[in-house]
N, C-alpha and C. Protein backbone atom coordinates (compact mmCIF):
# COMPACT_ATOMS: atom_id res chain seq x y z
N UNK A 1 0.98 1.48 -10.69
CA UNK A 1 0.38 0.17 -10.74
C UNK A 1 -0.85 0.25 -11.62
N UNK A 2 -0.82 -0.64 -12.75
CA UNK A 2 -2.03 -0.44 -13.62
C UNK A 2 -2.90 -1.34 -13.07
N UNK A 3 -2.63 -3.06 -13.08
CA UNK A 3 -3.56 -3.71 -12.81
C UNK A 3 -3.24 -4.49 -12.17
N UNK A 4 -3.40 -5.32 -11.19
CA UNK A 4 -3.04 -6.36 -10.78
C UNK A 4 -4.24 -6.82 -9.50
N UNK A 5 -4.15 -8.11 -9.34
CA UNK A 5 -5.01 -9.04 -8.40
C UNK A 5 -4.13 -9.55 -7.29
N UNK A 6 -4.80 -8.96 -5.87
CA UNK A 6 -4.04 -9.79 -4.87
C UNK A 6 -4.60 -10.75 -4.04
N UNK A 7 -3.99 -11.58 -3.93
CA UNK A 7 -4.60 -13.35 -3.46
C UNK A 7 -4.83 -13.35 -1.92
N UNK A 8 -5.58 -13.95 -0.94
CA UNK A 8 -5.02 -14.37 -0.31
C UNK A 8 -5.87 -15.86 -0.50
N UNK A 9 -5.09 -16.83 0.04
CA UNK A 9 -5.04 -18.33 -0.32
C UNK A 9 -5.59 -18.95 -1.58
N UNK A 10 -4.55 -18.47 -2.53
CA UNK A 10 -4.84 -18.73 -3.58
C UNK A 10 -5.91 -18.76 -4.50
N UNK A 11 -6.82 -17.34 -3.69
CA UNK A 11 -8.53 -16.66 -4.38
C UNK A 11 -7.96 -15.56 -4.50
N UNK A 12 -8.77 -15.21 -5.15
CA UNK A 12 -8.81 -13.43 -5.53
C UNK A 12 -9.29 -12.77 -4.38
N UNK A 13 -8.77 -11.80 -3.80
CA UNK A 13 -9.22 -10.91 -2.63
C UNK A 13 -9.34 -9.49 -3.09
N UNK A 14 -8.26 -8.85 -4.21
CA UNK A 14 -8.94 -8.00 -4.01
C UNK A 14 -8.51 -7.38 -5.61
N UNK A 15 -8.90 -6.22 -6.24
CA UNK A 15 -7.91 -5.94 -7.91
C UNK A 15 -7.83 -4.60 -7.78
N UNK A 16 -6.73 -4.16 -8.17
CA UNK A 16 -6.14 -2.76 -7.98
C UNK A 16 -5.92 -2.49 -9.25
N UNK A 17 -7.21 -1.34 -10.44
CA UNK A 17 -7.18 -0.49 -11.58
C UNK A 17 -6.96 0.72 -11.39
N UNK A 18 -5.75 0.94 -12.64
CA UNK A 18 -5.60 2.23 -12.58
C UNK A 18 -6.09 2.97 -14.10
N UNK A 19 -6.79 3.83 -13.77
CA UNK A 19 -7.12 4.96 -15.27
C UNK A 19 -6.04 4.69 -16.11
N UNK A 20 -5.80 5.08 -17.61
CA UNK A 20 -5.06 5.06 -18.36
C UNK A 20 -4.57 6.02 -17.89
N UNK A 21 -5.04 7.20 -17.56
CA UNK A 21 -4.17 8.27 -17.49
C UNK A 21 -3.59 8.38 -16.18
N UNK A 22 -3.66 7.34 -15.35
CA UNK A 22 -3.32 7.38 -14.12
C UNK A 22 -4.09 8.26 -12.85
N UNK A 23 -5.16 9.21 -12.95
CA UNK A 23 -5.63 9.92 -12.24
C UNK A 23 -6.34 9.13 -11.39
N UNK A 24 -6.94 7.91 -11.16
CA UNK A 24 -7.88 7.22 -10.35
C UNK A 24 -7.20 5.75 -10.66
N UNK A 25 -7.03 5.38 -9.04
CA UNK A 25 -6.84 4.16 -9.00
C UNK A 25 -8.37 3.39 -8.33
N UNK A 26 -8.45 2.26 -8.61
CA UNK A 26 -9.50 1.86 -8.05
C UNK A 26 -8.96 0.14 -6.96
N UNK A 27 -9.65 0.25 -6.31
CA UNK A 27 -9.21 -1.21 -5.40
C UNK A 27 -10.91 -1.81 -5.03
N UNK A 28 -11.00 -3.05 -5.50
CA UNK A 28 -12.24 -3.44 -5.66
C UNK A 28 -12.04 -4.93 -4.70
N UNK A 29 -13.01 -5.49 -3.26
CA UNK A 29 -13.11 -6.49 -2.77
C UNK A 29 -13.53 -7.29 -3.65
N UNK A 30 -13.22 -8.94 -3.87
CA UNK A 30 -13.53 -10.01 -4.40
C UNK A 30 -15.00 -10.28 -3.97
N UNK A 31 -14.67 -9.83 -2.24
CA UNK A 31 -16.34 -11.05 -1.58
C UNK A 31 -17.43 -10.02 -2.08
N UNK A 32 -17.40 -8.65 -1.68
CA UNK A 32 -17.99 -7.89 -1.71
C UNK A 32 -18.40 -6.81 -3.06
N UNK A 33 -17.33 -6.61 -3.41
CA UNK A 33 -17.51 -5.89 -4.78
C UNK A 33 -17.16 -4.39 -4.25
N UNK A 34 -17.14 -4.08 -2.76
CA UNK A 34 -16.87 -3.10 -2.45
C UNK A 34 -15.77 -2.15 -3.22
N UNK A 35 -15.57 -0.90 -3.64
CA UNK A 35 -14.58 -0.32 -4.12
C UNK A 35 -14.04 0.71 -3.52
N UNK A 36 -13.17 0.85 -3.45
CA UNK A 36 -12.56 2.12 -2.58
C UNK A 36 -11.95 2.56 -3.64
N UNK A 37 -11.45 4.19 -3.81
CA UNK A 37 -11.08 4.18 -4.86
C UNK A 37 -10.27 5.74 -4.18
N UNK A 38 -9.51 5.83 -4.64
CA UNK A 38 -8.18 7.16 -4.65
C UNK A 38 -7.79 7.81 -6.07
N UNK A 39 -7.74 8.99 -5.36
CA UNK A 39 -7.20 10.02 -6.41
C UNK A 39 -5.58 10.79 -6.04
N UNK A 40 -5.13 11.53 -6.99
CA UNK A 40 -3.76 12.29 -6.17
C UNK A 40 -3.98 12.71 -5.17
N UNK A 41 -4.77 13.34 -4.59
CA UNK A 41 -4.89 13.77 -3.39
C UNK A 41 -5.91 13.58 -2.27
N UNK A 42 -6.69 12.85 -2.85
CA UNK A 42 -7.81 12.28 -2.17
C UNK A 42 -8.02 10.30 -2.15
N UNK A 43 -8.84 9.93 -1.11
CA UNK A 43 -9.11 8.78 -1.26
C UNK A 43 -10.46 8.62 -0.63
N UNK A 44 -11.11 7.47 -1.01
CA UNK A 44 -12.62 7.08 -0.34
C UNK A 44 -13.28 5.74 -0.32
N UNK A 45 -13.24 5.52 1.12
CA UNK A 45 -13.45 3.95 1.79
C UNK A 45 -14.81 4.14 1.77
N UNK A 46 -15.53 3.25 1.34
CA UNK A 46 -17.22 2.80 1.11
C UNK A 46 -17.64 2.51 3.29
N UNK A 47 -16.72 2.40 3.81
CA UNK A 47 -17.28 1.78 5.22
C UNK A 47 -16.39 3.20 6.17
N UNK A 48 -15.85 4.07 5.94
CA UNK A 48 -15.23 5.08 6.47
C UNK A 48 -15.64 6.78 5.97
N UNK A 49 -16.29 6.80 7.23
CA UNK A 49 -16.88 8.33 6.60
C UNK A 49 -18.17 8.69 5.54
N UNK A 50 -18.94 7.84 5.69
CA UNK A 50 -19.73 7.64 5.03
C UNK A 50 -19.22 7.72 3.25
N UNK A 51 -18.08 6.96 2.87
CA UNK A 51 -17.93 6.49 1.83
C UNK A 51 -17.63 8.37 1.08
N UNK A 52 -17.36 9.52 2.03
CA UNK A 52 -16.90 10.29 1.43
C UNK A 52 -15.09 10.44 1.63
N UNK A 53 -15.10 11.34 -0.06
CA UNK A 53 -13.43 11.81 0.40
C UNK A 53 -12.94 12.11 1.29
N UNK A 54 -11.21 11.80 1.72
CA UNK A 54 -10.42 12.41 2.94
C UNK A 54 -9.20 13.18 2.22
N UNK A 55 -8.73 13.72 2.58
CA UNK A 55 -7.65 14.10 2.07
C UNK A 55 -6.79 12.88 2.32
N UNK A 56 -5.50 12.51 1.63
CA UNK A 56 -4.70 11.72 1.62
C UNK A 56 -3.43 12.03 3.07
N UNK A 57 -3.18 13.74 3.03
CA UNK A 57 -2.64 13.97 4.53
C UNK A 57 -3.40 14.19 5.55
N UNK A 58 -4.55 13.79 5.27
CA UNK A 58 -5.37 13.81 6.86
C UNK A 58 -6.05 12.34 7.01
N UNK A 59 -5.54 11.56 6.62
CA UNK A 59 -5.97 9.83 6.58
C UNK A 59 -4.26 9.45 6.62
N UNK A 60 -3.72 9.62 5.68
CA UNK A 60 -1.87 8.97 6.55
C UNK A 60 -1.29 10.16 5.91
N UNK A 61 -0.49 10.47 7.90
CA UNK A 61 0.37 11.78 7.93
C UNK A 61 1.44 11.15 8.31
N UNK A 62 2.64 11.86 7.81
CA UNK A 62 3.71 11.91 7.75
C UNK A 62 4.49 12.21 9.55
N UNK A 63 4.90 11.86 10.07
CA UNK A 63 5.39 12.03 11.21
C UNK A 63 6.80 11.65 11.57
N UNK A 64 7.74 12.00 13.02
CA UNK A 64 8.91 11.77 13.20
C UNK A 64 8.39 10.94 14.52
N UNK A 65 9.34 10.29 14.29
CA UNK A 65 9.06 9.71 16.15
C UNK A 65 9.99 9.99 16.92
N UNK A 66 9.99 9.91 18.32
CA UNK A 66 10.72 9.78 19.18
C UNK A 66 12.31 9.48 18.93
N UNK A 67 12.73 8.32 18.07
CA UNK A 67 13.69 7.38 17.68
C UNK A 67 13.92 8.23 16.61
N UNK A 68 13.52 9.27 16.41
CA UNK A 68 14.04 9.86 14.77
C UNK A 68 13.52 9.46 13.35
N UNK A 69 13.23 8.48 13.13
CA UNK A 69 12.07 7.76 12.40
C UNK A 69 11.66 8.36 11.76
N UNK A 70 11.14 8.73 10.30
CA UNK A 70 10.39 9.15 9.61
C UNK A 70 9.04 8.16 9.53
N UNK A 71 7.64 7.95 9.63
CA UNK A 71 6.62 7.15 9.45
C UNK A 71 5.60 7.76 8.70
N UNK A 72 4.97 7.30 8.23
CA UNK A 72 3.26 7.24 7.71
C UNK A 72 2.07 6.43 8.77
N UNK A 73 1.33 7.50 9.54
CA UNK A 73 0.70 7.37 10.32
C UNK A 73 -0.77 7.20 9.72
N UNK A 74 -1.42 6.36 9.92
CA UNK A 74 -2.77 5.53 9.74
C UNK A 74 -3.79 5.35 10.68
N UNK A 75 -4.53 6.12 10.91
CA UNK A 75 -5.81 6.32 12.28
C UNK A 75 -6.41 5.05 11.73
N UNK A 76 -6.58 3.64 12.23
CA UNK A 76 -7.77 2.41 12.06
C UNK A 76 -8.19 2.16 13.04
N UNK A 77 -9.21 1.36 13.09
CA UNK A 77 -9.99 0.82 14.03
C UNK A 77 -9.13 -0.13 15.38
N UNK A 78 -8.11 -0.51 15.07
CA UNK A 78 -7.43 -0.95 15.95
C UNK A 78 -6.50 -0.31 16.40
N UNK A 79 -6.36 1.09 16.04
CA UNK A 79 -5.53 2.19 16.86
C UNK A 79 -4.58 2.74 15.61
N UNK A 80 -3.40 3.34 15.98
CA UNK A 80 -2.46 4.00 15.31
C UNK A 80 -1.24 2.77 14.53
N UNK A 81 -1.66 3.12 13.04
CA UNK A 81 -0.40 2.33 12.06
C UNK A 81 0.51 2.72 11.92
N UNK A 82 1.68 2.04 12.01
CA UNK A 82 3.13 3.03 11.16
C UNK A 82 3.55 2.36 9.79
N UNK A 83 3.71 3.34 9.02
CA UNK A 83 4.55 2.89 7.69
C UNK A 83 5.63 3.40 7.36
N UNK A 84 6.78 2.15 7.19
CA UNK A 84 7.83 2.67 7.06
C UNK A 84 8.39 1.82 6.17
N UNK A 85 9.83 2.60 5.90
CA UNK A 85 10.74 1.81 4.95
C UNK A 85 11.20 0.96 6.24
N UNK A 86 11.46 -0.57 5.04
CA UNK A 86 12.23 -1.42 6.01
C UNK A 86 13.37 -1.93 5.79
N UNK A 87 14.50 -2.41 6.15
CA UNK A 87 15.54 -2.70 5.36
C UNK A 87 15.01 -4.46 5.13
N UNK A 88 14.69 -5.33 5.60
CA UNK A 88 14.28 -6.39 4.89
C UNK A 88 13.10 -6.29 4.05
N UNK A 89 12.31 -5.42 4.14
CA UNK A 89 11.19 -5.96 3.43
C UNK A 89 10.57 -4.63 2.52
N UNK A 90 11.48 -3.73 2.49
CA UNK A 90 11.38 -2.31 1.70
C UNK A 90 9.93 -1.64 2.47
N UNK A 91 8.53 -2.30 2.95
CA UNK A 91 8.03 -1.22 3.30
C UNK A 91 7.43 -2.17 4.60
N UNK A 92 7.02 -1.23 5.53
CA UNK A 92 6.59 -2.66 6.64
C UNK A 92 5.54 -1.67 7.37
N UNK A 93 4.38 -2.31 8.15
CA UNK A 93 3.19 -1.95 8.86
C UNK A 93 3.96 -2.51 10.33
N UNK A 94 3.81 -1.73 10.91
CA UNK A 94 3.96 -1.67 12.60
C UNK A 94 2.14 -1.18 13.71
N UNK A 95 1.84 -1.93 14.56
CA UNK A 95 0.75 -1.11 15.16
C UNK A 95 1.43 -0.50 16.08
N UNK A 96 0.79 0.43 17.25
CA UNK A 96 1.41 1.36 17.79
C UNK A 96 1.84 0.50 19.46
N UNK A 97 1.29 -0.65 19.08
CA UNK A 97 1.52 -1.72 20.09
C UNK A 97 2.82 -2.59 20.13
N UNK A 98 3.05 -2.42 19.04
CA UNK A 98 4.11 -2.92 18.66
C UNK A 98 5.10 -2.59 17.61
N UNK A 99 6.21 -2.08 17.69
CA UNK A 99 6.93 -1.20 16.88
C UNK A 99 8.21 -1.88 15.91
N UNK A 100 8.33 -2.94 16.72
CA UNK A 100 9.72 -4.23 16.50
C UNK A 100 9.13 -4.95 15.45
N UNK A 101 8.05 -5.62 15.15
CA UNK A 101 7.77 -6.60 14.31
C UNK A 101 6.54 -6.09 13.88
N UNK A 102 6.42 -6.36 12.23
CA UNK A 102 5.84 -5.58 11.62
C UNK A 102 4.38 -6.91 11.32
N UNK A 103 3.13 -5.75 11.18
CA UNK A 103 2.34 -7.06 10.73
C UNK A 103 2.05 -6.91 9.79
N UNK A 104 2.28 -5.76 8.73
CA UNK A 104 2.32 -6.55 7.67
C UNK A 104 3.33 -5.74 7.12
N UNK A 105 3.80 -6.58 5.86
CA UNK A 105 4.76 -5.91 4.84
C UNK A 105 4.66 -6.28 3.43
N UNK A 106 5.59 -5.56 2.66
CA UNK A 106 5.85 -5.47 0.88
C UNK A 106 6.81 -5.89 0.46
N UNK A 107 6.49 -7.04 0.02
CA UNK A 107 7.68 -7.88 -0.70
C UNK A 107 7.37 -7.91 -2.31
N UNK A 108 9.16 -8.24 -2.70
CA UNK A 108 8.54 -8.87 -4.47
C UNK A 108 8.34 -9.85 -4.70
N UNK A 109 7.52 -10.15 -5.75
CA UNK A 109 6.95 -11.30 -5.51
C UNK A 109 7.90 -12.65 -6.07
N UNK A 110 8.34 -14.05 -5.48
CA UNK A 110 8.97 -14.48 -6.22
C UNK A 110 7.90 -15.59 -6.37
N UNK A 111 8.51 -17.21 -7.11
CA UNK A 111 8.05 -18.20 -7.03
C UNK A 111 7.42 -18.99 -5.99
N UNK A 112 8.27 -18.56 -4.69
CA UNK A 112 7.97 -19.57 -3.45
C UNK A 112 7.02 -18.82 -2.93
N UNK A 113 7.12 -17.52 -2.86
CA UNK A 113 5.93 -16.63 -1.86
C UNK A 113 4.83 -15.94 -3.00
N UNK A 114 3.87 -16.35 -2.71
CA UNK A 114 2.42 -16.43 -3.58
C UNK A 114 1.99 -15.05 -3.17
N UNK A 115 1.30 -14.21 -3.63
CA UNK A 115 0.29 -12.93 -2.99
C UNK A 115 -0.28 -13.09 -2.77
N UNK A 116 -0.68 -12.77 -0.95
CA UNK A 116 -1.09 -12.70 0.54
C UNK A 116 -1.75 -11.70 0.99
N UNK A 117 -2.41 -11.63 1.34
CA UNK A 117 -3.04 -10.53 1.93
C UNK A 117 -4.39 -10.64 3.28
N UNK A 118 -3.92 -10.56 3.88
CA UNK A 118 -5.27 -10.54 5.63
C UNK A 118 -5.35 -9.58 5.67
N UNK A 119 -5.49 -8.15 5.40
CA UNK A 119 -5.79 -6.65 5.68
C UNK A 119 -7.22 -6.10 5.35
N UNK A 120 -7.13 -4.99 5.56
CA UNK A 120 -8.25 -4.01 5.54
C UNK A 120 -7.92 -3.52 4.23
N UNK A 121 -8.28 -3.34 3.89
CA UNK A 121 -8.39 -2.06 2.41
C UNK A 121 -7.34 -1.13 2.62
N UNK A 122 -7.71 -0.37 3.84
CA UNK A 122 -6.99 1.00 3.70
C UNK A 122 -5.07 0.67 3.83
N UNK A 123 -5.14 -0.78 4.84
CA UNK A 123 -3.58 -1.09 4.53
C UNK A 123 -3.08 -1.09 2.86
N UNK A 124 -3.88 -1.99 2.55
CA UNK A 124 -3.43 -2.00 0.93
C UNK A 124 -3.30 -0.86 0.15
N UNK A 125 -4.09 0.30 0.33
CA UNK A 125 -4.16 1.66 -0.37
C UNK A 125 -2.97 2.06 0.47
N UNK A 126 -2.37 2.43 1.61
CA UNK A 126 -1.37 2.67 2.64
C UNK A 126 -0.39 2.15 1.18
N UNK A 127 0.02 1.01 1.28
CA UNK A 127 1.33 0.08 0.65
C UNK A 127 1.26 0.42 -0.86
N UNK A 128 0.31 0.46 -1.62
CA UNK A 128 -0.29 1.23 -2.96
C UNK A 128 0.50 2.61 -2.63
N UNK A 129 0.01 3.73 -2.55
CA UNK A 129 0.25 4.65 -2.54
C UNK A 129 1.92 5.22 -2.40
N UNK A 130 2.49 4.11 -1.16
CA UNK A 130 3.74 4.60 -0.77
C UNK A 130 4.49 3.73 -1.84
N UNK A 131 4.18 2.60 -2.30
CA UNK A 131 5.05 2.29 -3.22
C UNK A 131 5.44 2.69 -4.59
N UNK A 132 4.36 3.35 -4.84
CA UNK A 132 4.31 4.36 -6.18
C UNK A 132 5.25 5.75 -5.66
N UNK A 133 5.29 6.05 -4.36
CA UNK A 133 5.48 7.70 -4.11
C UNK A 133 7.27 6.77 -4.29
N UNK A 134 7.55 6.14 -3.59
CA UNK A 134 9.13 5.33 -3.62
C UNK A 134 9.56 4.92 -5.03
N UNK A 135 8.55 4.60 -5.70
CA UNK A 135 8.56 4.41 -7.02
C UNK A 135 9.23 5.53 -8.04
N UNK A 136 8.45 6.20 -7.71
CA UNK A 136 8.31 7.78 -8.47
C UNK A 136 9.80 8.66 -7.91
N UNK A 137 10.27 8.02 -6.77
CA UNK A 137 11.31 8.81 -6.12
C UNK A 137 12.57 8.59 -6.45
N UNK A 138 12.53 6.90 -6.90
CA UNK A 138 13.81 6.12 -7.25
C UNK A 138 14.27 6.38 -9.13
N UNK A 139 12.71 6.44 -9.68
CA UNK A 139 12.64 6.55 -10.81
C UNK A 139 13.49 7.85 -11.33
N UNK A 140 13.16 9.09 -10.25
CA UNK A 140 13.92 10.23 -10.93
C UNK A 140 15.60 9.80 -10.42
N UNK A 141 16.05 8.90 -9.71
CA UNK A 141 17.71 9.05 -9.55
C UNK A 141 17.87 8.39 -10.84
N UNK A 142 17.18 7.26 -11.41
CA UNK A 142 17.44 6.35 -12.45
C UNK A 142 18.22 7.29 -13.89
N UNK A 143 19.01 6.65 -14.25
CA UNK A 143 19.32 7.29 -15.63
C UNK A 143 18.31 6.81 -17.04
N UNK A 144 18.07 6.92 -17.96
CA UNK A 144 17.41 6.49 -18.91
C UNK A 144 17.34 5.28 -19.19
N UNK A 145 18.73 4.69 -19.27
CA UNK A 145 19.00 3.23 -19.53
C UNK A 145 18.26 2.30 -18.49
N UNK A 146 18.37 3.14 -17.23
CA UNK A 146 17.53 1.87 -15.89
C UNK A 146 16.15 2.36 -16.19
N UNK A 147 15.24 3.10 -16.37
CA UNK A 147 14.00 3.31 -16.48
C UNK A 147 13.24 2.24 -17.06
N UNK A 148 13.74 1.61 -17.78
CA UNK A 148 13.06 0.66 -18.88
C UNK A 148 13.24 -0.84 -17.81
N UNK A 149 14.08 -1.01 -16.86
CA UNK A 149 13.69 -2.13 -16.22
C UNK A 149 13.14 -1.55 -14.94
N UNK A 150 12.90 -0.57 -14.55
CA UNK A 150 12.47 -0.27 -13.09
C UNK A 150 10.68 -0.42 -13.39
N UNK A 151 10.51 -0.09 -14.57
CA UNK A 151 9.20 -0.01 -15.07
C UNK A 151 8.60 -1.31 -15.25
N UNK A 152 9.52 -2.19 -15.52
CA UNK A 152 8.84 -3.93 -15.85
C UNK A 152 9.10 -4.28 -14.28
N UNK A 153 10.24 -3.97 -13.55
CA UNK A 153 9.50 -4.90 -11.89
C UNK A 153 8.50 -5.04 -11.56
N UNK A 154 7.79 -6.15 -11.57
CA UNK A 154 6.87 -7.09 -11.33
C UNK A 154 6.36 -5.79 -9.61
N UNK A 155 5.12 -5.58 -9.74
CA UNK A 155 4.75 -4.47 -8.21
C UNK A 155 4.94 -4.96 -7.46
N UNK A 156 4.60 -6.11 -6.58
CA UNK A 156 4.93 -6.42 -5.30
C UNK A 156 4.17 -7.75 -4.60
N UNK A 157 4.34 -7.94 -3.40
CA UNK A 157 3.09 -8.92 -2.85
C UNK A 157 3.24 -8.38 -1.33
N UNK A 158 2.27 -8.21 -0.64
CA UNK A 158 1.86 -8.21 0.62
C UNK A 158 1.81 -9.42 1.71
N UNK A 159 2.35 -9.22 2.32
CA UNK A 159 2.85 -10.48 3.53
C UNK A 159 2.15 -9.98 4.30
N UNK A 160 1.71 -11.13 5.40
CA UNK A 160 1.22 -10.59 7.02
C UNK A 160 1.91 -11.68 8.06
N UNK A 161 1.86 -10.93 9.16
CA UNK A 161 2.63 -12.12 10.30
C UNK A 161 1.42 -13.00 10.33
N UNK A 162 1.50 -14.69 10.73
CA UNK A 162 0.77 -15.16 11.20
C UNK A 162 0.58 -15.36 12.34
C-alpha cells in the first residue's frame, strides 16, 4: 500500500504512506496529526508504550484456537482481538467476546460502500499489515500475466458493525 486516505463519514480520518522503498509505512490521524508508524518488523503507537517500538510478534501473535482456527491475536484496551481470514469479507476483527460476528472487517471498495472506519489505529495497522502479508502470499501463486492486475486492485475499505 503506497498511499491512500481512509474516510470515515465522508472526512478524512486517517492516510496510510509508504517509503518508496517500502521499508516504513506511516499511518497519520486527520484530528490529531498523531502518527504511528511500522517497519518489517517493528511498529510504534504514539499512545502505547510510551510511543516506543514493539516487535510486530509480540503486539499480534499468531495463534490456533480451540476450533482449529488459525488467528492474529491483538492485546487492546478492550481485551483480546482476533484476525482472521473470512470467507465473506476476506479479513474480519472478532473481540474475544464475541467470536460469530465480526466488528470490524476488509472489504473492496466498490461504488455503494464508501471508506469507513470507527477504529483505533492499531486495528488499521492489524488489517494493513495482514493484507499486504495475503497480498505478498497470493502474489507468489500468481503467474506473470496476473501480477500486473493483482497490483492495480484498488487496496481495500474497512467496515465496522454498527
Amino acid at each position: 500500500m503506497i498511499n491512500t486516505t481512509i474516510f470515515m463519514n465522508s472526512r478524512p480520518a486517517y492516510t496510510l504512506s509508504t517509503a518508496l522503498q517500502g521499508s516504513t509505512t506511516d499511518i497519520s490521524t486527520s484530528r490529531t496529526s498523531e502518527i504511528l508508524v511500522f517497519f518489517p518488523n517493528t511498529i510504534a503507537f504514539p499512545s502505547i508504550n510510551n510511543g516506543k517500538e514493539i516487535r510486530l510478534s509480540k503486539w499480534m501473535s499468531r495463534q490456533k484456537l480451540s476450533d482449529g482456527l488459525h488467528v492474529h491475536v491483538i492485546k487492546t484496551e478492550i481485551g483480546k482481538c482476533f484476525l482472521r481470514k473470512h470467507s465473506v469479507h476476506r479479513l474480519a476483527l472478532f473481540t474475544e467476546y464475541d467470536c460469530e460476528n465480526p466488528v470490524a472487517h476488509w472489504d473492496r471498495p466498490n461504488a455503494t460502500s464508501p471508506i469507513s472506519l470507527n477504529f483505533h489505529p492499531q486495528i488499521i495497522a492489524a488489517f494493513t499489515i495482514q493484507e499486504l502479508r495475503m497480498r505478498m502470499a497470493e502474489e507468489g501463486r500468481l503467474g506473470c500475466s496476473q501480477r500486473a492486475a493483482a497490483q492495480a486492485t484498488p487496496i481495500a475499505t474497512l467496515g465496522h458493525r454498527k
